[in-house]
PDB file of N, CA and C in Angstrom:
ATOM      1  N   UNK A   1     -15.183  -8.361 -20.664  1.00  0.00           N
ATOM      2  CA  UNK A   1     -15.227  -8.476 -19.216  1.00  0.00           C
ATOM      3  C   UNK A   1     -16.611  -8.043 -18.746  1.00  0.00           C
ATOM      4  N   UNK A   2     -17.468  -8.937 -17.825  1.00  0.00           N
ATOM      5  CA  UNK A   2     -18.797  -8.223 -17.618  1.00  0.00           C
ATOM      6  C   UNK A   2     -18.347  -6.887 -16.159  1.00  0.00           C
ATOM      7  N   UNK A   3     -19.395  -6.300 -16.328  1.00  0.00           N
ATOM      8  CA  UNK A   3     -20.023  -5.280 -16.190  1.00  0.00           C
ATOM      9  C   UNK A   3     -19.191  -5.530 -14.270  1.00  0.00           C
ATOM     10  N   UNK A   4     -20.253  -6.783 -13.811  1.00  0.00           N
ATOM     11  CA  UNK A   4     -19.712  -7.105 -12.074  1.00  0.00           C
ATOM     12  C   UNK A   4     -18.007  -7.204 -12.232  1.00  0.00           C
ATOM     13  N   UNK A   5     -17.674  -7.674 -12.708  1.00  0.00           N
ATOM     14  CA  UNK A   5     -16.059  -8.122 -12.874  1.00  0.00           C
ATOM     15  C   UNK A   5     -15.415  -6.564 -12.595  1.00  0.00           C
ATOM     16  N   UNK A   6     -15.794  -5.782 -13.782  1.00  0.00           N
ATOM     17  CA  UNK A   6     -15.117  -4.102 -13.725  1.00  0.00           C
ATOM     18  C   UNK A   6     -15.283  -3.770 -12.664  1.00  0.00           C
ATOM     19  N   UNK A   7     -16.344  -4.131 -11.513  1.00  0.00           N
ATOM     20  CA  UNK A   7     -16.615  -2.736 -10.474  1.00  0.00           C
ATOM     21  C   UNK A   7     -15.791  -3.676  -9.320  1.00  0.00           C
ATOM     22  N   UNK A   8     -16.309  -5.133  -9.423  1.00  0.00           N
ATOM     23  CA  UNK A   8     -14.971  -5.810  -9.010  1.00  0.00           C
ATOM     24  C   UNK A   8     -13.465  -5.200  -8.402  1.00  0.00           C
ATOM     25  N   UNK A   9     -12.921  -5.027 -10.230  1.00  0.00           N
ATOM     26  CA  UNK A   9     -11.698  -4.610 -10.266  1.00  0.00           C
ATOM     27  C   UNK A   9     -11.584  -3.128 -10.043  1.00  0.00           C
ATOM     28  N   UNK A  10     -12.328  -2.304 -10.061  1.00  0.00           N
ATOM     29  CA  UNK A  10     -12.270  -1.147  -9.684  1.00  0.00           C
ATOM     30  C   UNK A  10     -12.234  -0.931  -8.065  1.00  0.00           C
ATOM     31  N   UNK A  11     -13.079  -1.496  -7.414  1.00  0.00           N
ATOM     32  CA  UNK A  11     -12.884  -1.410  -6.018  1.00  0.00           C
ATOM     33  C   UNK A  11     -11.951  -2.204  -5.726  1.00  0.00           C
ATOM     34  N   UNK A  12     -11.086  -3.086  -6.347  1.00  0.00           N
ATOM     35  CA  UNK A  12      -9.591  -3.265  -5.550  1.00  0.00           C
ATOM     36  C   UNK A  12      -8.456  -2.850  -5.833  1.00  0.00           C
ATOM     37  N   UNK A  13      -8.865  -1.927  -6.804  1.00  0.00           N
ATOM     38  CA  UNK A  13      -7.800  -0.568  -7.360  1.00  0.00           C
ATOM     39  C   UNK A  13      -8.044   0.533  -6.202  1.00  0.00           C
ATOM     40  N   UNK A  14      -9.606   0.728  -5.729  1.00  0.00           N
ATOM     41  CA  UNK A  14      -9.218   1.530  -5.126  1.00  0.00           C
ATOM     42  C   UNK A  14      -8.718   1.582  -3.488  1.00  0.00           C
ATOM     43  N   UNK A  15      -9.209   0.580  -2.974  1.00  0.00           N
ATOM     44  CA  UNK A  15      -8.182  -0.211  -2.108  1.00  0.00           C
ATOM     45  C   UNK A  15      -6.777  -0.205  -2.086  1.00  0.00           C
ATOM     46  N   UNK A  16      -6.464  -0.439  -3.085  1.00  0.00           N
ATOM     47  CA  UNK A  16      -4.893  -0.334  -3.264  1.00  0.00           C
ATOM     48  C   UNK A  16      -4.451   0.968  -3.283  1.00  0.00           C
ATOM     49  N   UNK A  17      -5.294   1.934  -4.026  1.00  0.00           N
ATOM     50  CA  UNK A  17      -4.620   3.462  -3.930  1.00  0.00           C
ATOM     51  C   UNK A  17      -5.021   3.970  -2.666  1.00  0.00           C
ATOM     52  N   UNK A  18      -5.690   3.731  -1.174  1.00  0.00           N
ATOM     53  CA  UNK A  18      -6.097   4.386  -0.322  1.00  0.00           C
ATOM     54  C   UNK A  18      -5.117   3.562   0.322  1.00  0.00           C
ATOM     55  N   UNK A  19      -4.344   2.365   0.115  1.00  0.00           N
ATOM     56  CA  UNK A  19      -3.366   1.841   1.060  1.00  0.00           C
ATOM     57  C   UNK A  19      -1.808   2.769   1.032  1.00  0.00           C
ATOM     58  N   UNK A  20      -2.253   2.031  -0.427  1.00  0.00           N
ATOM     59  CA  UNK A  20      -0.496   2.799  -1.178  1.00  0.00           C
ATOM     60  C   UNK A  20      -0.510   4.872  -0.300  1.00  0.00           C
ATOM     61  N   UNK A  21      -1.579   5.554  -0.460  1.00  0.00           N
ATOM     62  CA  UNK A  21      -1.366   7.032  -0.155  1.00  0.00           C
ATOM     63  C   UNK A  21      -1.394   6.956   1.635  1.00  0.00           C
ATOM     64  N   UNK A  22      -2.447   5.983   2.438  1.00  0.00           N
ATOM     65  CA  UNK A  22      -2.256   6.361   3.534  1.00  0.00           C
ATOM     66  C   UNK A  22      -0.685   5.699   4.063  1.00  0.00           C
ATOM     67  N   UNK A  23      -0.358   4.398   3.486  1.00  0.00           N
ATOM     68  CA  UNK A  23       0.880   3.998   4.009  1.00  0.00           C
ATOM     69  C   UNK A  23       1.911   5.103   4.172  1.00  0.00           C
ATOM     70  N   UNK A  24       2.361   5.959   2.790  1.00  0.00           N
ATOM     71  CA  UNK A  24       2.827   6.808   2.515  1.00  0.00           C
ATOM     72  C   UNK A  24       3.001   7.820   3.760  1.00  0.00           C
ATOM     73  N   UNK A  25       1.451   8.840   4.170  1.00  0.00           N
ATOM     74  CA  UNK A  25       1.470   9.374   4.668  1.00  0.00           C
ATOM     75  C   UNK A  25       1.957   9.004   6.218  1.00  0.00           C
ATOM     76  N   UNK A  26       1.787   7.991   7.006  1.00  0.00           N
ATOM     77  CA  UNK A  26       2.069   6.970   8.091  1.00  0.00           C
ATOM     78  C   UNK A  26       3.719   7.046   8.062  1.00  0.00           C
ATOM     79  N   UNK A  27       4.250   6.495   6.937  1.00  0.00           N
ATOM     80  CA  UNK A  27       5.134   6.473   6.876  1.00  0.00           C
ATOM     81  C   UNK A  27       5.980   7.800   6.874  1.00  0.00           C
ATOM     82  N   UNK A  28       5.651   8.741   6.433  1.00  0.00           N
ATOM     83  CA  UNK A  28       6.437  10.020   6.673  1.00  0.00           C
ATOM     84  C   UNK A  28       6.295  10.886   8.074  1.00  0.00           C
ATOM     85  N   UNK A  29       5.094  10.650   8.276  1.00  0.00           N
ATOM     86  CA  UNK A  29       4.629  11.457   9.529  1.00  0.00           C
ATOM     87  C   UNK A  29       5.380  10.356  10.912  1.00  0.00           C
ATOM     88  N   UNK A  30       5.309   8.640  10.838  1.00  0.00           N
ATOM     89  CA  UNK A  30       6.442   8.498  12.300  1.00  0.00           C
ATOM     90  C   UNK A  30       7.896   8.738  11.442  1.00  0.00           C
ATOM     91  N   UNK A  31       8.461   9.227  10.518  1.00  0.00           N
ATOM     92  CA  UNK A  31       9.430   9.187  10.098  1.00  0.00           C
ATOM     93  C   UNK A  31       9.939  10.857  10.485  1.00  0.00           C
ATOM     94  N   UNK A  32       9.294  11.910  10.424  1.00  0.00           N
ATOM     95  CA  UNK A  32       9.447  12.993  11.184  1.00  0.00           C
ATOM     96  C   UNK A  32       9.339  13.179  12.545  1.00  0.00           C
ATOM     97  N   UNK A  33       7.886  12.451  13.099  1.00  0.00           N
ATOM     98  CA  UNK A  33       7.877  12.322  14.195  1.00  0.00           C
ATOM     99  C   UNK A  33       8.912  11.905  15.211  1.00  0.00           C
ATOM    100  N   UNK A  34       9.635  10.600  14.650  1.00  0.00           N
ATOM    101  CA  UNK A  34      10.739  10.228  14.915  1.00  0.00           C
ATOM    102  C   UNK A  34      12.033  10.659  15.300  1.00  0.00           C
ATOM    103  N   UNK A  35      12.360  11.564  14.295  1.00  0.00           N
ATOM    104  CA  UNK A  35      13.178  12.560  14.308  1.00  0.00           C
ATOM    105  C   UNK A  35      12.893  13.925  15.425  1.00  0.00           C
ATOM    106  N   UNK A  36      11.987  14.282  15.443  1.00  0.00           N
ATOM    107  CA  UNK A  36      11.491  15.297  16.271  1.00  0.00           C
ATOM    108  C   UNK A  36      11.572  14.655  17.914  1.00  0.00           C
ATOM    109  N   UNK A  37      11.291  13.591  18.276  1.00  0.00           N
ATOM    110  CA  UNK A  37      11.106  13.311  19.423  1.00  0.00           C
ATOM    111  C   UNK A  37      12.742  12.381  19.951  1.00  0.00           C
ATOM    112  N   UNK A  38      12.959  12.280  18.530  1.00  0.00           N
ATOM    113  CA  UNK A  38      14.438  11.262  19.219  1.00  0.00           C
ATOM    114  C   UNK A  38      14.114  10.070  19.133  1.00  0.00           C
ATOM    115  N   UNK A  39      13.437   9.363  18.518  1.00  0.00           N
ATOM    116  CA  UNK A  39      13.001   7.962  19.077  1.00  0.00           C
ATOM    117  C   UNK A  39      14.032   7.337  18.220  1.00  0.00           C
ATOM    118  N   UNK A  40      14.338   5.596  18.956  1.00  0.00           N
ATOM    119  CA  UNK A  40      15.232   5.008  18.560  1.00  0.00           C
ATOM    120  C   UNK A  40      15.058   4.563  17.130  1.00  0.00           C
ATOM    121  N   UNK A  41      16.038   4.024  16.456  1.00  0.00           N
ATOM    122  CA  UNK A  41      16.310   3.561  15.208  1.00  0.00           C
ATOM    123  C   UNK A  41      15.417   2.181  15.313  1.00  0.00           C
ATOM    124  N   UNK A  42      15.655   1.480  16.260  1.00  0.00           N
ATOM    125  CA  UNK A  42      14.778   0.240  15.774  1.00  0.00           C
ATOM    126  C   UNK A  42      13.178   0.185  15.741  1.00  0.00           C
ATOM    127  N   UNK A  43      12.599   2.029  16.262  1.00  0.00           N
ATOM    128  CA  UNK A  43      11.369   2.037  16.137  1.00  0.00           C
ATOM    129  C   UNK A  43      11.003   2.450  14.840  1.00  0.00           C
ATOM    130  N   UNK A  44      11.876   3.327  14.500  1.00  0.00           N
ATOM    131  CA  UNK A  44      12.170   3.332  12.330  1.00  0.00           C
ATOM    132  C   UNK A  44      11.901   2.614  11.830  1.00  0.00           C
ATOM    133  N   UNK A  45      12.785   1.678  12.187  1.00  0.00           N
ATOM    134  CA  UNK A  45      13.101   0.631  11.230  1.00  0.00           C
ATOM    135  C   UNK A  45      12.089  -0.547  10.996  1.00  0.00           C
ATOM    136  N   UNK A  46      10.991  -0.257  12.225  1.00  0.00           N
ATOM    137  CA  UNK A  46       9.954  -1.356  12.446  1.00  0.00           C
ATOM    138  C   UNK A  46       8.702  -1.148  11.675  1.00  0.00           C
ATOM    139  N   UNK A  47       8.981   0.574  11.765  1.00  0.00           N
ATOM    140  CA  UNK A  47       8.160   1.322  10.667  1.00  0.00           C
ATOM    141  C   UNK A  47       8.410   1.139   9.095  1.00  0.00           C
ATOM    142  N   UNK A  48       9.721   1.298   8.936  1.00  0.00           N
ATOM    143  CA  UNK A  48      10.552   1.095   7.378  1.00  0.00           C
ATOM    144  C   UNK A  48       9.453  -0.438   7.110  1.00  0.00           C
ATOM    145  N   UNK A  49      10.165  -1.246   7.830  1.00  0.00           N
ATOM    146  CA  UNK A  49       9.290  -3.044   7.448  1.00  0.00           C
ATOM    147  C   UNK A  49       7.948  -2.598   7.250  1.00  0.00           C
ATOM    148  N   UNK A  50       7.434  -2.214   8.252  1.00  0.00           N
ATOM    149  CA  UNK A  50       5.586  -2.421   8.121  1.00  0.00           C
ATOM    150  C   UNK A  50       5.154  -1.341   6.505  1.00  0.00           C
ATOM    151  N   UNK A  51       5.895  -0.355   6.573  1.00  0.00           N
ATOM    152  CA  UNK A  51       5.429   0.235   5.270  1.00  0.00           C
ATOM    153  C   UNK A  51       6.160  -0.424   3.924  1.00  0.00           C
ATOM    154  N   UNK A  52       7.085  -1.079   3.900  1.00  0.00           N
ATOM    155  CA  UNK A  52       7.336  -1.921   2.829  1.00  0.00           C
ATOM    156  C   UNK A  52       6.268  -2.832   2.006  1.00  0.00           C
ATOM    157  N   UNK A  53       5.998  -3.892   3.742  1.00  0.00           N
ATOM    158  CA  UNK A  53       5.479  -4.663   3.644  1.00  0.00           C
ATOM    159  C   UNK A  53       3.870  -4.143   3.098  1.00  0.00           C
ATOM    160  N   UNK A  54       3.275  -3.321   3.393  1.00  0.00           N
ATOM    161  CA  UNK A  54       2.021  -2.791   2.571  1.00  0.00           C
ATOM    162  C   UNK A  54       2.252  -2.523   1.610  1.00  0.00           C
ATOM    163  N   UNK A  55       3.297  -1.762   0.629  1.00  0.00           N
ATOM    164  CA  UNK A  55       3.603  -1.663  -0.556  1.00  0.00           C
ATOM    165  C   UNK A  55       3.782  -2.870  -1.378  1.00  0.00           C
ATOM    166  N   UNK A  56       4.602  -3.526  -0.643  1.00  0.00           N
ATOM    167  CA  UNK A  56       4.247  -5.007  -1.427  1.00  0.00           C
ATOM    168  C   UNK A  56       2.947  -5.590  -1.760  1.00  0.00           C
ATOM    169  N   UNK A  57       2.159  -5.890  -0.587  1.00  0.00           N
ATOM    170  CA  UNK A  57       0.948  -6.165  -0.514  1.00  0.00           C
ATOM    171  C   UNK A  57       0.028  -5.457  -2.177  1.00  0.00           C
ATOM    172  N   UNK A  58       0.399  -4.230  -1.785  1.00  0.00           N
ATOM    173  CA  UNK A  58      -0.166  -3.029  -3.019  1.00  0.00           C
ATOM    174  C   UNK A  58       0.565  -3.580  -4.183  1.00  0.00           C
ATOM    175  N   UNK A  59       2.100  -4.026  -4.493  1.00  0.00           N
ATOM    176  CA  UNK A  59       1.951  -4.406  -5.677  1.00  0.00           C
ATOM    177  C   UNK A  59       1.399  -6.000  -5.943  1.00  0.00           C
ATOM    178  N   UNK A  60       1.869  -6.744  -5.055  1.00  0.00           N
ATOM    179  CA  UNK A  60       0.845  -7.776  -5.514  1.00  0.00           C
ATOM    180  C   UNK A  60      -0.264  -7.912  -6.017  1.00  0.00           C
ATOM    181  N   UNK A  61      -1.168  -7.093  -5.462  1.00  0.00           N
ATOM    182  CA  UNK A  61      -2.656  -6.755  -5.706  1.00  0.00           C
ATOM    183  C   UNK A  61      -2.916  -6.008  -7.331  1.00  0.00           C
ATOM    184  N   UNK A  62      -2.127  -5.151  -7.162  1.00  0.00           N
ATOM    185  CA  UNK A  62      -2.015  -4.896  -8.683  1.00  0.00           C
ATOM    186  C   UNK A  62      -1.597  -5.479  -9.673  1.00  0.00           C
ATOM    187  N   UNK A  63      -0.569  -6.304  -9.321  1.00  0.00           N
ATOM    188  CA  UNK A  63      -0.216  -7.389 -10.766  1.00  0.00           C
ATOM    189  C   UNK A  63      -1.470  -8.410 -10.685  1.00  0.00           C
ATOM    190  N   UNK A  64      -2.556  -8.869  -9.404  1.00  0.00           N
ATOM    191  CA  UNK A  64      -3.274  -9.811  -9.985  1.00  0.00           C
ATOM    192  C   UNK A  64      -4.327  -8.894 -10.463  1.00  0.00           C
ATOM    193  N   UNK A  65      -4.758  -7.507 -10.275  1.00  0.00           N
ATOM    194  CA  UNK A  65      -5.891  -7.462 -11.051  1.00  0.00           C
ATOM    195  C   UNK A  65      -5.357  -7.332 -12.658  1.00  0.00           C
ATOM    196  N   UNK A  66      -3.957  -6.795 -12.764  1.00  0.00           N
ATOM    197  CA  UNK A  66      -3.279  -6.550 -14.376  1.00  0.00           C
ATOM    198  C   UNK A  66      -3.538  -8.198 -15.042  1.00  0.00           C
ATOM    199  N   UNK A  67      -3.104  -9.381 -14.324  1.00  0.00           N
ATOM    200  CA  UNK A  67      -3.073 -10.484 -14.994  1.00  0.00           C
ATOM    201  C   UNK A  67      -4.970 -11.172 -15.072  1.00  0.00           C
ATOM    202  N   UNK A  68      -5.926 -10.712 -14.153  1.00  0.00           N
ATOM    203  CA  UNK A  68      -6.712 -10.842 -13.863  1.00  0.00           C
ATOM    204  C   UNK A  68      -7.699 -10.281 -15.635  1.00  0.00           C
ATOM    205  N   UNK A  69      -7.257  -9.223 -15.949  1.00  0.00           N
ATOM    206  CA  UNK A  69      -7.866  -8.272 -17.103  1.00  0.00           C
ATOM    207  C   UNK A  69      -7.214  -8.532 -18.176  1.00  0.00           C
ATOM    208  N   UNK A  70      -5.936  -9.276 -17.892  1.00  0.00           N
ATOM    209  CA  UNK A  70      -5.307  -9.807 -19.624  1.00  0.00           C
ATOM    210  C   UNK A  70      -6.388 -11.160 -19.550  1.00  0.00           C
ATOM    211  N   UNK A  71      -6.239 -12.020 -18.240  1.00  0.00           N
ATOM    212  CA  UNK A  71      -6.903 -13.399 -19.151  1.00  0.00           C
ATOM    213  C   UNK A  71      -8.359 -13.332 -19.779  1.00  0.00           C
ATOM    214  N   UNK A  72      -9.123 -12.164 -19.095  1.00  0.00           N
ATOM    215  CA  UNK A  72     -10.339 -12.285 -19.408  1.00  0.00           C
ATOM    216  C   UNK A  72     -10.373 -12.164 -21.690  1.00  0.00           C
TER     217      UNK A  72
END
Protein backbone atom coordinates (compact mmCIF):
# COMPACT_ATOMS: atom_id res chain seq x y z
CA UNK A 1 0.00 0.00 0.00
CA UNK A 2 1.81 3.39 -0.78
CA UNK A 3 2.80 5.62 1.72
CA UNK A 4 -0.41 8.52 0.45
CA UNK A 5 -2.99 5.63 0.60
CA UNK A 6 -1.95 4.91 4.62
CA UNK A 7 -2.31 8.57 5.70
CA UNK A 8 -5.35 8.41 3.46
CA UNK A 9 -6.70 5.65 5.54
CA UNK A 10 -5.54 6.89 8.67
CA UNK A 11 -7.31 10.16 8.54
CA UNK A 12 -10.62 8.40 7.89
CA UNK A 13 -10.07 6.24 10.86
CA UNK A 14 -9.67 9.13 12.57
CA UNK A 15 -12.75 10.74 11.52
CA UNK A 16 -14.57 7.89 12.37
CA UNK A 17 -13.21 7.67 15.98
CA UNK A 18 -13.94 11.55 16.68
CA UNK A 19 -17.58 10.76 15.28
CA UNK A 20 -18.12 7.42 16.92
CA UNK A 21 -16.76 9.28 20.71
CA UNK A 22 -18.46 12.68 20.11
CA UNK A 23 -21.82 10.95 18.93
CA UNK A 24 -21.53 8.97 22.08
CA UNK A 25 -20.98 11.82 24.25
CA UNK A 26 -24.19 13.92 22.46
CA UNK A 27 -25.92 11.11 22.88
CA UNK A 28 -25.68 10.63 26.63
CA UNK A 29 -25.56 14.16 27.64
CA UNK A 30 -29.45 14.97 25.67
CA UNK A 31 -30.19 11.55 27.10
CA UNK A 32 -29.66 12.90 30.79
CA UNK A 33 -30.46 16.15 29.90
CA UNK A 34 -33.67 14.81 28.92
CA UNK A 35 -34.42 13.20 31.85
CA UNK A 36 -33.46 16.10 34.05
CA UNK A 37 -35.63 18.61 32.32
CA UNK A 38 -38.64 16.26 31.45
CA UNK A 39 -38.51 16.56 27.86
CA UNK A 40 -40.78 14.48 25.76
CA UNK A 41 -40.07 10.97 24.46
CA UNK A 42 -40.29 11.90 20.88
CA UNK A 43 -37.39 14.39 21.50
CA UNK A 44 -35.36 11.03 22.66
CA UNK A 45 -36.24 9.26 20.32
CA UNK A 46 -35.22 11.81 17.53
CA UNK A 47 -32.00 11.75 19.33
CA UNK A 48 -31.93 7.69 19.61
CA UNK A 49 -32.31 7.96 15.31
CA UNK A 50 -29.74 10.72 14.75
CA UNK A 51 -27.13 8.85 16.96
CA UNK A 52 -27.79 5.51 15.34
CA UNK A 53 -27.73 6.90 12.23
CA UNK A 54 -23.93 8.27 12.78
CA UNK A 55 -22.93 4.98 14.09
CA UNK A 56 -23.94 3.48 11.07
CA UNK A 57 -22.36 5.98 8.99
CA UNK A 58 -19.09 5.01 11.38
CA UNK A 59 -19.54 1.47 10.54
CA UNK A 60 -19.85 1.81 7.02
CA UNK A 61 -16.80 3.82 6.83
CA UNK A 62 -14.96 1.28 8.54
CA UNK A 63 -15.85 -1.75 6.59
CA UNK A 64 -14.77 0.34 3.39
CA UNK A 65 -11.46 1.30 4.67
CA UNK A 66 -11.18 -2.78 6.09
CA UNK A 67 -12.19 -3.89 2.39
CA UNK A 68 -10.24 -0.92 0.98
CA UNK A 69 -6.68 -2.54 2.75
CA UNK A 70 -7.60 -6.24 1.92
CA UNK A 71 -7.79 -5.39 -1.94
CA UNK A 72 -4.72 -3.47 -2.03
Amino acid sequence: MAPDQDAENAAKMRVVAVVIIVTMFVWLGVQWLGGKLGLSFAFAFAFDLAALGAFFWALVMTYQIWRGRQDK
